[in-house]
PDB file of N, CA and C in Angstrom:
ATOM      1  N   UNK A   1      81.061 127.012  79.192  1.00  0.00           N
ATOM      2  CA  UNK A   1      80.176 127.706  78.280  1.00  0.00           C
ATOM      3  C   UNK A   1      79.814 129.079  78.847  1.00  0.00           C
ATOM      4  N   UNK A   2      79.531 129.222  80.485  1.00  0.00           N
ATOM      5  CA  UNK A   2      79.377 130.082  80.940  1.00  0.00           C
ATOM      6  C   UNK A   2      80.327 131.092  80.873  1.00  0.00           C
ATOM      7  N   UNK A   3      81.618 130.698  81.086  1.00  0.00           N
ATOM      8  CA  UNK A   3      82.613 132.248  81.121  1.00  0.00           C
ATOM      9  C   UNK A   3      83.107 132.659  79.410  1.00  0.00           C
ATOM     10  N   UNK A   4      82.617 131.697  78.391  1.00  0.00           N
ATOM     11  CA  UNK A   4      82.664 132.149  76.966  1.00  0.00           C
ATOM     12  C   UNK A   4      81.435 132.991  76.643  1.00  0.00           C
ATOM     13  N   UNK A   5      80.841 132.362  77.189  1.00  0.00           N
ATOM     14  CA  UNK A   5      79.226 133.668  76.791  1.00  0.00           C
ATOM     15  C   UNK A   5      79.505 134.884  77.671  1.00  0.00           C
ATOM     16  N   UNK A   6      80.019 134.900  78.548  1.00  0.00           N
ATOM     17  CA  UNK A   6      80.590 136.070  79.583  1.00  0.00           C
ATOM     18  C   UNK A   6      81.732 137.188  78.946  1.00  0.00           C
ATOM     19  N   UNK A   7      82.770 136.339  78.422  1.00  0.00           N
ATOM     20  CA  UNK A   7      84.091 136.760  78.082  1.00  0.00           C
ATOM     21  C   UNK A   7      84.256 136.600  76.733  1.00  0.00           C
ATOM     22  N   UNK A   8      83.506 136.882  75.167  1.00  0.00           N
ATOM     23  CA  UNK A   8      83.585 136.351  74.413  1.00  0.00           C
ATOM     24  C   UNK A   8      84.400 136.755  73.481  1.00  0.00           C
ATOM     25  N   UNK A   9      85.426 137.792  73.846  1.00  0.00           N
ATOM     26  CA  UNK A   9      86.859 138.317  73.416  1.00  0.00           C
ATOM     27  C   UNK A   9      88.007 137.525  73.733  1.00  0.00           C
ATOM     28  N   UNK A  10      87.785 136.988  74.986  1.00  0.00           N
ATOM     29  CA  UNK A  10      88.638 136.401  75.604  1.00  0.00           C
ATOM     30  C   UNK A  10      89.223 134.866  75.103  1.00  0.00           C
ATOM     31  N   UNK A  11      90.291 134.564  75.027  1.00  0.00           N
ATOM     32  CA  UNK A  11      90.852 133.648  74.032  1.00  0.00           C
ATOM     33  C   UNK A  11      90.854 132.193  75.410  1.00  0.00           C
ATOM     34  N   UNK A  12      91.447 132.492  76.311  1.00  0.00           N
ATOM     35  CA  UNK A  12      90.583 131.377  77.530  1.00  0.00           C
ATOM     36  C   UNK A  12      90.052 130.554  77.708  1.00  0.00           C
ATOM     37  N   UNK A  13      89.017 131.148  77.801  1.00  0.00           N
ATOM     38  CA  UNK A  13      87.351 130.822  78.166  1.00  0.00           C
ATOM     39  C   UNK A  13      86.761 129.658  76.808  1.00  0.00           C
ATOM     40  N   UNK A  14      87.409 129.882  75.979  1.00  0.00           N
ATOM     41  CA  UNK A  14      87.259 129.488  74.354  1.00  0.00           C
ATOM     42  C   UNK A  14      88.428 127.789  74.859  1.00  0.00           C
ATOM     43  N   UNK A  15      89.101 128.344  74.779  1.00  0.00           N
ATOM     44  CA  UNK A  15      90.330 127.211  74.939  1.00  0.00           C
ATOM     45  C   UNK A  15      90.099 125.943  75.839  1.00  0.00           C
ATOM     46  N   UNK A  16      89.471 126.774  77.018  1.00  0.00           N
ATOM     47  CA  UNK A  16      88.588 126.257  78.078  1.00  0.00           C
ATOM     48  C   UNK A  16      87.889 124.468  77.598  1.00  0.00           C
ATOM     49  N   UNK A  17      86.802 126.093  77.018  1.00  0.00           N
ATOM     50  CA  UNK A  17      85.622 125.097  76.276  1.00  0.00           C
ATOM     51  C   UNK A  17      85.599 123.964  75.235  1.00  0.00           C
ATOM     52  N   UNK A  18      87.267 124.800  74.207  1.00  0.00           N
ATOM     53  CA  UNK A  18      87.110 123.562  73.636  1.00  0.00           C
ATOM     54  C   UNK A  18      87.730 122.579  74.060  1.00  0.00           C
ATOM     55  N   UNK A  19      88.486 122.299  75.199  1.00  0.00           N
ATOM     56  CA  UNK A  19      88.887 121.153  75.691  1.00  0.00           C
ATOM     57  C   UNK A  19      87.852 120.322  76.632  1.00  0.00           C
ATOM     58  N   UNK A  20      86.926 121.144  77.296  1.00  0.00           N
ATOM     59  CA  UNK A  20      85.733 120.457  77.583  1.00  0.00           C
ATOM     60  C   UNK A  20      85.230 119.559  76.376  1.00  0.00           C
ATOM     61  N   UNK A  21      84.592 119.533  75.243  1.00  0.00           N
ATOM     62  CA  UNK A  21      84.311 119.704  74.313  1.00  0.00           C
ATOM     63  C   UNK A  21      85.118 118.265  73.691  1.00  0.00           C
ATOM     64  N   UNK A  22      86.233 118.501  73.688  1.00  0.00           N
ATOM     65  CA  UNK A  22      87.396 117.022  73.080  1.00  0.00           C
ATOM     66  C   UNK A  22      86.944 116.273  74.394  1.00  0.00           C
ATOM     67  N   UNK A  23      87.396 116.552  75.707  1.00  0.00           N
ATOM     68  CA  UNK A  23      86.707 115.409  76.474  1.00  0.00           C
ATOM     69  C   UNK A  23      85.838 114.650  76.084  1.00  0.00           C
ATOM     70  N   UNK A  24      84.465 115.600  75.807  1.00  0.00           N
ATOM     71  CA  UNK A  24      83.393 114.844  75.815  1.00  0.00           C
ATOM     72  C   UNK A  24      83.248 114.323  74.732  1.00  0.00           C
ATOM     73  N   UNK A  25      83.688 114.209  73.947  1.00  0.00           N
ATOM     74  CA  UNK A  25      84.286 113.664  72.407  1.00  0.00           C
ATOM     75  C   UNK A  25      83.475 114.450  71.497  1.00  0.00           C
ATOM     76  N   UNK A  26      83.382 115.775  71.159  1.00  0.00           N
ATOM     77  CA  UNK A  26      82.777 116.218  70.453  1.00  0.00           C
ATOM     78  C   UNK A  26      83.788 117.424  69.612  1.00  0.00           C
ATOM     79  N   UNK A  27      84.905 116.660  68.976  1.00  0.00           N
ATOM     80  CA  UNK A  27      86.107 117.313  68.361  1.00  0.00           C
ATOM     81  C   UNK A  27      85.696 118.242  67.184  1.00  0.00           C
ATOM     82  N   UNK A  28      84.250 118.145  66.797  1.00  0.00           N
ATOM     83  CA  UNK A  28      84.400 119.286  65.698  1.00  0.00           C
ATOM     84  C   UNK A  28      84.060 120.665  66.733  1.00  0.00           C
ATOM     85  N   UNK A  29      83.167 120.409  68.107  1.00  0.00           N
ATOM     86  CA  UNK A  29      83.070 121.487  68.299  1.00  0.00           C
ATOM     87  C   UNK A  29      84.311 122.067  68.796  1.00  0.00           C
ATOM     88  N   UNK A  30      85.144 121.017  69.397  1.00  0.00           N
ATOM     89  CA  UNK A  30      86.535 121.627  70.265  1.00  0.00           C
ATOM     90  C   UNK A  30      87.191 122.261  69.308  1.00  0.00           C
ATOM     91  N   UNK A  31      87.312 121.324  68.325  1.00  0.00           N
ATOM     92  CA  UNK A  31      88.518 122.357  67.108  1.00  0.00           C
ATOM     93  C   UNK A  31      87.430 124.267  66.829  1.00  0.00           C
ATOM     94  N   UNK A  32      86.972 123.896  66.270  1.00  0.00           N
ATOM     95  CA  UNK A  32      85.664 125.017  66.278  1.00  0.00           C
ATOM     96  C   UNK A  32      86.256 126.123  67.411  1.00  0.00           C
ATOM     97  N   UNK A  33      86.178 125.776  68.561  1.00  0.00           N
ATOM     98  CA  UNK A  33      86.772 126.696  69.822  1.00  0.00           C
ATOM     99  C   UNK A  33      88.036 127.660  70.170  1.00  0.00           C
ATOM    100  N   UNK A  34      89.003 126.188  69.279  1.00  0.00           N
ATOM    101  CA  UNK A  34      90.546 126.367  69.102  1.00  0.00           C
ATOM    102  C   UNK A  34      90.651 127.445  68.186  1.00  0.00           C
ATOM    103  N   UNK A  35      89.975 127.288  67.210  1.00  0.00           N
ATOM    104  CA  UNK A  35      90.019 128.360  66.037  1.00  0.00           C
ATOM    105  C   UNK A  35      90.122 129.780  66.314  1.00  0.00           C
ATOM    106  N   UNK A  36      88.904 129.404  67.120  1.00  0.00           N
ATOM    107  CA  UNK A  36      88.272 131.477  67.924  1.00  0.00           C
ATOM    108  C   UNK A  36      89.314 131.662  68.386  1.00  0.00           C
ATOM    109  N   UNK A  37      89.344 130.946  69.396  1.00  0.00           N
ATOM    110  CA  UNK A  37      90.805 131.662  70.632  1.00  0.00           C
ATOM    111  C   UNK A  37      92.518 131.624  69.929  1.00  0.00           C
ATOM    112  N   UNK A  38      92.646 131.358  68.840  1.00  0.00           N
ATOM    113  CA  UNK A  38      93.959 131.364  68.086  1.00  0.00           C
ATOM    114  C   UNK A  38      93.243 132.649  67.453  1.00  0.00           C
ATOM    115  N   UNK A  39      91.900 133.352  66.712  1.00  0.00           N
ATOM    116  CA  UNK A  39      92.205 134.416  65.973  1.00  0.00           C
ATOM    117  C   UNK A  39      91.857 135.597  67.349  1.00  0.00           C
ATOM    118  N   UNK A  40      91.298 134.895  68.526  1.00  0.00           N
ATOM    119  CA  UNK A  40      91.348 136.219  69.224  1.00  0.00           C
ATOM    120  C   UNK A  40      92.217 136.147  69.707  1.00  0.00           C
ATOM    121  N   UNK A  41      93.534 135.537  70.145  1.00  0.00           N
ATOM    122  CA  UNK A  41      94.635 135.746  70.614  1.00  0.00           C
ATOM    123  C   UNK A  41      95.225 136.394  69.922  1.00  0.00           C
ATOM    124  N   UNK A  42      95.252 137.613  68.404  1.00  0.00           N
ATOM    125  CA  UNK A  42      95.925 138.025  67.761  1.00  0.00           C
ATOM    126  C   UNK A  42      95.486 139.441  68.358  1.00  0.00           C
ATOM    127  N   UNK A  43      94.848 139.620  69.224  1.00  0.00           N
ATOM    128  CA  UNK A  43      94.030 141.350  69.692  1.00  0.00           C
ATOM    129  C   UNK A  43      95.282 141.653  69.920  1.00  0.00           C
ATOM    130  N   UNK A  44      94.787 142.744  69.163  1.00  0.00           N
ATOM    131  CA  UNK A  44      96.971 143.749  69.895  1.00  0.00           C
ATOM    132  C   UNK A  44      96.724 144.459  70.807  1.00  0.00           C
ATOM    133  N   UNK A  45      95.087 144.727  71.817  1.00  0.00           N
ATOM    134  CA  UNK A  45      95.356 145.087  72.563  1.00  0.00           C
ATOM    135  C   UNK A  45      95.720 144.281  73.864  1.00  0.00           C
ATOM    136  N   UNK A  46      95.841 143.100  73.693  1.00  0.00           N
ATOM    137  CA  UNK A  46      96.412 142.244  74.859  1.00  0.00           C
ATOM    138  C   UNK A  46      98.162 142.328  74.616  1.00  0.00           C
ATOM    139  N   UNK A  47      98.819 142.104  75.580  1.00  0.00           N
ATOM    140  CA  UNK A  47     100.257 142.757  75.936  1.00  0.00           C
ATOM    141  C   UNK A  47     100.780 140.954  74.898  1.00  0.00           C
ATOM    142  N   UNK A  48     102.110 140.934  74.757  1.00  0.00           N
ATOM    143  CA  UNK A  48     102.804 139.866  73.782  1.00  0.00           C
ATOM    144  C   UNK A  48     102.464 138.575  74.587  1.00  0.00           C
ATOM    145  N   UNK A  49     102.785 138.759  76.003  1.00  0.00           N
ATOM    146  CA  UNK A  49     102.821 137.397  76.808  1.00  0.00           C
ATOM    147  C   UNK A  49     101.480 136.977  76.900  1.00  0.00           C
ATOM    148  N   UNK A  50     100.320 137.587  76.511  1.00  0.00           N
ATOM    149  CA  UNK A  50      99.281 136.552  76.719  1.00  0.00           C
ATOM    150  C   UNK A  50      98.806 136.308  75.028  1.00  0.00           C
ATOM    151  N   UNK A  51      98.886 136.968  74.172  1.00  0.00           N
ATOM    152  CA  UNK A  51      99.051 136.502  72.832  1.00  0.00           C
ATOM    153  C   UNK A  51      99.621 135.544  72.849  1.00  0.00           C
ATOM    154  N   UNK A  52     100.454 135.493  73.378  1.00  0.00           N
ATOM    155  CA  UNK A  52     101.468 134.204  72.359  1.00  0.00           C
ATOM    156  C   UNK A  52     101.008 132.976  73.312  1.00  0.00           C
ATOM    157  N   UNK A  53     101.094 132.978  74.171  1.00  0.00           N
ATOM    158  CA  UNK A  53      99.930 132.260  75.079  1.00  0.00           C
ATOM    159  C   UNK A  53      99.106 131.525  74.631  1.00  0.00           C
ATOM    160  N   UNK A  54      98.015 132.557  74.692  1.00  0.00           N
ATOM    161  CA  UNK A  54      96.641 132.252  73.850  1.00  0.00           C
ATOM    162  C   UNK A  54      96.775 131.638  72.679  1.00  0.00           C
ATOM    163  N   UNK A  55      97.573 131.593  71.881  1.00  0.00           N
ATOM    164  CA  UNK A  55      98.273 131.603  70.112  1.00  0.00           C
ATOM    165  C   UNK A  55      98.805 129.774  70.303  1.00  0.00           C
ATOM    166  N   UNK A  56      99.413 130.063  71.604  1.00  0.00           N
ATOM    167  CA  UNK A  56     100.524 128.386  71.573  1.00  0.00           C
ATOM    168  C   UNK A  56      99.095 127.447  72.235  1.00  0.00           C
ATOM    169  N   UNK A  57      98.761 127.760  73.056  1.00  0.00           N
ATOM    170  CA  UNK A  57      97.981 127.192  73.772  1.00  0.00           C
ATOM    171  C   UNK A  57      96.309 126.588  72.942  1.00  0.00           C
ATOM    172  N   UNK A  58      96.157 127.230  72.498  1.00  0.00           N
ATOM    173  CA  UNK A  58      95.361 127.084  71.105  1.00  0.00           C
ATOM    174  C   UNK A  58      95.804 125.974  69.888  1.00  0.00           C
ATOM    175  N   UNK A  59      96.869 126.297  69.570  1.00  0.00           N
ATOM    176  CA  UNK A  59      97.367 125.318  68.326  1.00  0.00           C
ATOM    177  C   UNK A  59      97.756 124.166  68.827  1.00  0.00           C
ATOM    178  N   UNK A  60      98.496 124.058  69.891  1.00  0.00           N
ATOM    179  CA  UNK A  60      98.863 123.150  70.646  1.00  0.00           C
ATOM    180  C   UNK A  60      97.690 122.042  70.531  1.00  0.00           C
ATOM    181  N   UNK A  61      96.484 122.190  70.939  1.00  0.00           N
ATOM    182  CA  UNK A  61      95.681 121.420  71.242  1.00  0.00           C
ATOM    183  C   UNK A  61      94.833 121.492  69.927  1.00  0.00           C
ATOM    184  N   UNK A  62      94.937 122.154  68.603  1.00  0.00           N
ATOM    185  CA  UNK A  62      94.727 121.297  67.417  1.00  0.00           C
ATOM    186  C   UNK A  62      95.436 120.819  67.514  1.00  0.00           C
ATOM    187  N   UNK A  63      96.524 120.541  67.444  1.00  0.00           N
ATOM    188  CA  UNK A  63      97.419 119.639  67.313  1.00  0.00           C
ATOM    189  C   UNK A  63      97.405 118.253  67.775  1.00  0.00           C
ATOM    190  N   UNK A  64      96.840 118.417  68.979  1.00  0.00           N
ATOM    191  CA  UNK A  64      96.406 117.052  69.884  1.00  0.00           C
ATOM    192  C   UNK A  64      95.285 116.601  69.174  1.00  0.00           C
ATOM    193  N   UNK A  65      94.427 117.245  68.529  1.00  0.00           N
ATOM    194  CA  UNK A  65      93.186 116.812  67.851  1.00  0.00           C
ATOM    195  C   UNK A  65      93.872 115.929  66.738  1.00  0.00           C
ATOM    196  N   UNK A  66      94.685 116.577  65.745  1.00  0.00           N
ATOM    197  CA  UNK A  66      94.703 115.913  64.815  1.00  0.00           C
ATOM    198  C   UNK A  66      95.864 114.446  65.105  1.00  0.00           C
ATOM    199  N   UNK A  67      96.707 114.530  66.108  1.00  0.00           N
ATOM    200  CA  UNK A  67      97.024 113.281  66.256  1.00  0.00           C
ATOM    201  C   UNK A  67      95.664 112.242  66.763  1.00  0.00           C
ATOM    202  N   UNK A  68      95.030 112.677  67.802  1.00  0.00           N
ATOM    203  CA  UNK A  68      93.932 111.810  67.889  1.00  0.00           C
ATOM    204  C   UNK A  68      92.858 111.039  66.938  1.00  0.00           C
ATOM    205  N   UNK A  69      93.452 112.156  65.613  1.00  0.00           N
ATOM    206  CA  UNK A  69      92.877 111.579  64.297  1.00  0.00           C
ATOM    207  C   UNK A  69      93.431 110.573  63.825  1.00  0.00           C
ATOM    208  N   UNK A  70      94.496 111.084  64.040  1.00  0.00           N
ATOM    209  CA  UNK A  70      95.489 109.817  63.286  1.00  0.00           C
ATOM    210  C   UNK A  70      96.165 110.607  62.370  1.00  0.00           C
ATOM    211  N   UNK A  71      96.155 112.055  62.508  1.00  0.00           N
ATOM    212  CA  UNK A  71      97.159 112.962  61.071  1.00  0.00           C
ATOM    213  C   UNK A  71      98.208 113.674  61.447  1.00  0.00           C
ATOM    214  N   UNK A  72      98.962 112.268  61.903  1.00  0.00           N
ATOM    215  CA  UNK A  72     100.227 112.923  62.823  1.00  0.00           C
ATOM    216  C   UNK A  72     101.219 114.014  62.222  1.00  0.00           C
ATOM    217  N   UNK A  73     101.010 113.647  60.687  1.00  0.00           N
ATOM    218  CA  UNK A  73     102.243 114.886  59.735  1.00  0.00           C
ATOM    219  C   UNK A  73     101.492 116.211  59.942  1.00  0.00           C
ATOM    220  N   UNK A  74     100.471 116.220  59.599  1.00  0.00           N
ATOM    221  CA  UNK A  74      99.695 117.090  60.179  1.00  0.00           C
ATOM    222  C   UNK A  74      99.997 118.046  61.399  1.00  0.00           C
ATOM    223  N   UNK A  75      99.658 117.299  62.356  1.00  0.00           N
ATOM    224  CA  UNK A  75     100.247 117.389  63.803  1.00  0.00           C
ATOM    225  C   UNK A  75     101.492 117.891  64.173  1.00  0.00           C
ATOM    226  N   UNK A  76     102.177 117.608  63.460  1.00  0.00           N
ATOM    227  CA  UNK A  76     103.576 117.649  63.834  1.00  0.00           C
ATOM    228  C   UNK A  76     104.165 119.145  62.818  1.00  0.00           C
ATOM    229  N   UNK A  77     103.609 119.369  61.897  1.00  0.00           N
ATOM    230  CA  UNK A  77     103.325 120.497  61.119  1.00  0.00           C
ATOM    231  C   UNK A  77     103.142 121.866  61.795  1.00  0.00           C
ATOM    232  N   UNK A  78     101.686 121.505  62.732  1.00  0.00           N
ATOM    233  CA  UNK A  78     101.205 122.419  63.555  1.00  0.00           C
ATOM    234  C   UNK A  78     102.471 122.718  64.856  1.00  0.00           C
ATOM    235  N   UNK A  79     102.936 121.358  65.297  1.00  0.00           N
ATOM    236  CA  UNK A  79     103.947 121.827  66.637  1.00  0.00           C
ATOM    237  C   UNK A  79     104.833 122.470  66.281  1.00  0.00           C
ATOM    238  N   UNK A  80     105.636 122.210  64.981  1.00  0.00           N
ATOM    239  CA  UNK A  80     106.484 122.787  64.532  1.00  0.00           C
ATOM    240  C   UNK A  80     106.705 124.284  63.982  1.00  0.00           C
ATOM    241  N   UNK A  81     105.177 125.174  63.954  1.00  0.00           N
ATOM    242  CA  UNK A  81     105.034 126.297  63.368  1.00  0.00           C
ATOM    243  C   UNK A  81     104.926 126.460  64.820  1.00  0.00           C
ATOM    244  N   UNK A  82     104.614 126.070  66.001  1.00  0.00           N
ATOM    245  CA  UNK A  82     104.109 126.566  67.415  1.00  0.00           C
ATOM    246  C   UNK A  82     105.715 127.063  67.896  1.00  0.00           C
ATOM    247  N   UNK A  83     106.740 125.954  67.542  1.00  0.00           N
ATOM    248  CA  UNK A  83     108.075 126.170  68.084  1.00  0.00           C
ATOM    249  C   UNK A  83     108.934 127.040  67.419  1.00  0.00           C
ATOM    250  N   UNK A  84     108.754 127.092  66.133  1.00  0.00           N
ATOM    251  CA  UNK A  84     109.071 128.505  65.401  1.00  0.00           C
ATOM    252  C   UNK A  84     108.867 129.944  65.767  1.00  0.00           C
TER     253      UNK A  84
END
């Protein structure tokens, strides 16, 4: 929480948190997290390799959310636009 209130551009710190967050089983806030750091991973002033980064690394883990739901087409939706 600390380096998102610190860094709150930063796509990271967000990604961070929301996997803290799914740990502690509190998946609306994690997805919530995932969200930020997938639209701030689109800053064009960060160079391609940490965009896309930030971008995979982000969806990736909705992705893990929604299998944990049980919405694997879903899921598999999301990996599949990640590998595209």
């Amino acid at each position: 929480m600390d380096a998102a209130a610190k860094a709150p551009s930063k796509p990271r710190p967000h990604i961070n948190l929301g996997r803290a967050y799914d740990l502690a089983g509190k998946t609306a806030l994690a997805e919530q997290q995932y969200l930020l750091a997938t639209g701030l991973s689109l800053d064009t002033r960060r160079d391609d390799r940490s965009q896309l980064f930030s971008r995979v690394a982000a969806e990736t883990n909705i992705a893990h959310l929604r299998m944990k739901q049980g919405q694997h087409a879903t899921a598999l939706e999301i990996l599949d636009q990640v590998l595209a």
